[in-house]
Each structure stands twice: as structure tokens, then as C-alpha cells.
Protein backbone atom coordinates (compact mmCIF):
# COMPACT_ATOMS: atom_id res chain seq x y z
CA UNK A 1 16.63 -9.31 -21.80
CA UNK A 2 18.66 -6.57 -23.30
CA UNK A 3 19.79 -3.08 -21.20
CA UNK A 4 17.26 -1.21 -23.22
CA UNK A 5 14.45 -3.66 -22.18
CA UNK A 6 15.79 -3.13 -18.64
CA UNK A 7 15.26 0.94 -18.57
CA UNK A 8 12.04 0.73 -20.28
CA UNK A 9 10.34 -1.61 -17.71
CA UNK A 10 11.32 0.09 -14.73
CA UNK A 11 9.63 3.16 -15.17
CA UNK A 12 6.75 0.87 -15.35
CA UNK A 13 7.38 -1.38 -12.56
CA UNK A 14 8.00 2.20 -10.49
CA UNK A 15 4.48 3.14 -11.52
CA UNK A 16 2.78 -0.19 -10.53
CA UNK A 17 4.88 0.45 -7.17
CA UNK A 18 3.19 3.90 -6.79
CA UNK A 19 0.11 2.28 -7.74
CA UNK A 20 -0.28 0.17 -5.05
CA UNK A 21 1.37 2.21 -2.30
CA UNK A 22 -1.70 4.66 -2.82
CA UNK A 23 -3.82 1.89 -3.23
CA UNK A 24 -2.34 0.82 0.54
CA UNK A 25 -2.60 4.57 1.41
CA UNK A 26 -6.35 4.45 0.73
CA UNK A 27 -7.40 1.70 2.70
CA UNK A 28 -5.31 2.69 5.59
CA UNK A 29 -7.17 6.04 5.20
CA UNK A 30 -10.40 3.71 4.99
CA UNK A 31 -9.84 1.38 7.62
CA UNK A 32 -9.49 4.63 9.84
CA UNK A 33 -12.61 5.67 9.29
CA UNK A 34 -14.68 2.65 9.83
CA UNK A 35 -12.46 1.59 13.25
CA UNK A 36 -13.30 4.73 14.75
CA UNK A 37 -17.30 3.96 14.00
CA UNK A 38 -17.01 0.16 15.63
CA UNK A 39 -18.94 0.22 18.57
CA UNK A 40 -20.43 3.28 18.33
CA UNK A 41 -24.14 2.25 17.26
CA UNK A 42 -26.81 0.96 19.42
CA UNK A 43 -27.84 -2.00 16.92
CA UNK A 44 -25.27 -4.61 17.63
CA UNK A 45 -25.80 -5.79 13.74
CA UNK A 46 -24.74 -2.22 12.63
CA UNK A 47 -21.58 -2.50 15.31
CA UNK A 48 -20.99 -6.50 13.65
CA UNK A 49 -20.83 -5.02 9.77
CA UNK A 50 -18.84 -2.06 10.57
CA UNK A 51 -16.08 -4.38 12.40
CA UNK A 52 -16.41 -6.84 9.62
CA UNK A 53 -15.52 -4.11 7.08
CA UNK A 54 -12.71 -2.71 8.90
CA UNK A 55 -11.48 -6.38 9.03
CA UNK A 56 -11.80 -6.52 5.27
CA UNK A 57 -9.94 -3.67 5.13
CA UNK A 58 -7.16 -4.55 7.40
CA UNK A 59 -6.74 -8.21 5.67
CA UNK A 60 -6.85 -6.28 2.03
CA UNK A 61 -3.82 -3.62 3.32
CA UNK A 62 -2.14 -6.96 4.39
CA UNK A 63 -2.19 -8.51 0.64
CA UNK A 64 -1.07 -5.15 -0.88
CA UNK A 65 1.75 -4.81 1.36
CA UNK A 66 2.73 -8.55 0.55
CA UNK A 67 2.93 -7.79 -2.85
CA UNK A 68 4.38 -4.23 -2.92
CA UNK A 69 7.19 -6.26 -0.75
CA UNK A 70 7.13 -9.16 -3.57
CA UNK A 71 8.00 -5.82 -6.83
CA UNK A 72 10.10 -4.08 -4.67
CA UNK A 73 13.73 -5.38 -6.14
CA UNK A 74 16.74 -6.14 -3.64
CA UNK A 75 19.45 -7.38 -5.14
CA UNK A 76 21.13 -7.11 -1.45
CA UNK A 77 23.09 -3.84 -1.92
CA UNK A 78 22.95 -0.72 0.68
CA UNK A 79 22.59 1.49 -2.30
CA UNK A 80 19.38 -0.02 -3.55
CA UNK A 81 17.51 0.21 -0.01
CA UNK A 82 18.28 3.63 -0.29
CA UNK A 83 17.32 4.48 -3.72
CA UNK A 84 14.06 2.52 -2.79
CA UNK A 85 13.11 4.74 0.84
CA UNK A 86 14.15 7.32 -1.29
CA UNK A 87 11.73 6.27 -3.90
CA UNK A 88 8.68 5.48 -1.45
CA UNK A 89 8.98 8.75 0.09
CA UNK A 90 8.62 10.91 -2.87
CA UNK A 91 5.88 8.53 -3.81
CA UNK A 92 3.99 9.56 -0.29
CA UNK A 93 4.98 13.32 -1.02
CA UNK A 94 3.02 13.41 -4.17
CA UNK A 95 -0.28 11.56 -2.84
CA UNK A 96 0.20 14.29 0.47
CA UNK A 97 0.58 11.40 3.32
């Protein structure tokens, strides 16, 4: 792969990167809401579904995470890490988390 492939696919990888961190950002958000309703309804089929959704939820966070990790490059130097916190944080300043 040539330098100028290089440049032009990493804009693109960076926006599948954001992509997914909001997607993670969402179901966290999500997963929030439905924890704080387990348990709270007197039909103990209501209280099952809810805490079978926030399950879903927390497994589905789990496999975007796994793969954010899996895009994410490291090529082992100090530099990179940084560039990358430095790139996840403006990524969570724009969505407002």
C-alpha cells in the first residue's frame, strides 16, 4: 500500500472509531436507564425483561469495546497512545459525554 493510500484511509478508519465510540456511548446511556428500572415493578415478568435488556445491553457495550480495541492501531510507541487519548477525547467532546 502506497503513503497516499495510507492518509486517505485513516481519516476513515478515525470515523469508524468515532462511530462506534458513540455507538458505545449510547448503550452505556441505555443500559443506564433500564438498570435503574430493574426491580422496580410489581410484576416479576416486567422486573425479568427489563434485567434481560439491560443484560443485552451490557453484553452488546462488551462487543463494541472489543472491537473499538481490535481498530485502534498500536504500533507500541508512547507517542501513538497519546495521539489516540488525545483522539478519543475530542471524540467524547463533540458527542457532549
Amino acid at each position: 500500500m502506497s503513503d497516499d493510500d495510507e492518509h486517505r484511509s485513516d481519516p476513515y478508519e478515525r470515523g469508524r472509531r468515532d462511530g462506534l465510540r458513540l455507538a458505545l456511548a449510547m448503550l452505556a446511556a441505555e443500559e443506564g436507564k433500564w438498570a435503574a428500572l430493574v426491580g422496580e415493578s410489581p410484576s416479576w415478568r416486567t422486573n425479568q425483561t427489563r434485567e434481560v435488556r439491560r443484560k443485552m445491553l451490557e453484553v452488546a457495550q462488551k462487543r463494541i469495546h472489543t472491537v473499538l480495541n481490535r481498530m485502534t492501531p498500536s504500533n507500541g510507541d508512547s507517542g501513538d497512545g497519546e495521539a489516540i487519548s488525545g483522539e478519543l477525547a475530542a471524540a467524547l467532546d463533540k458527542i457532549g459525554l
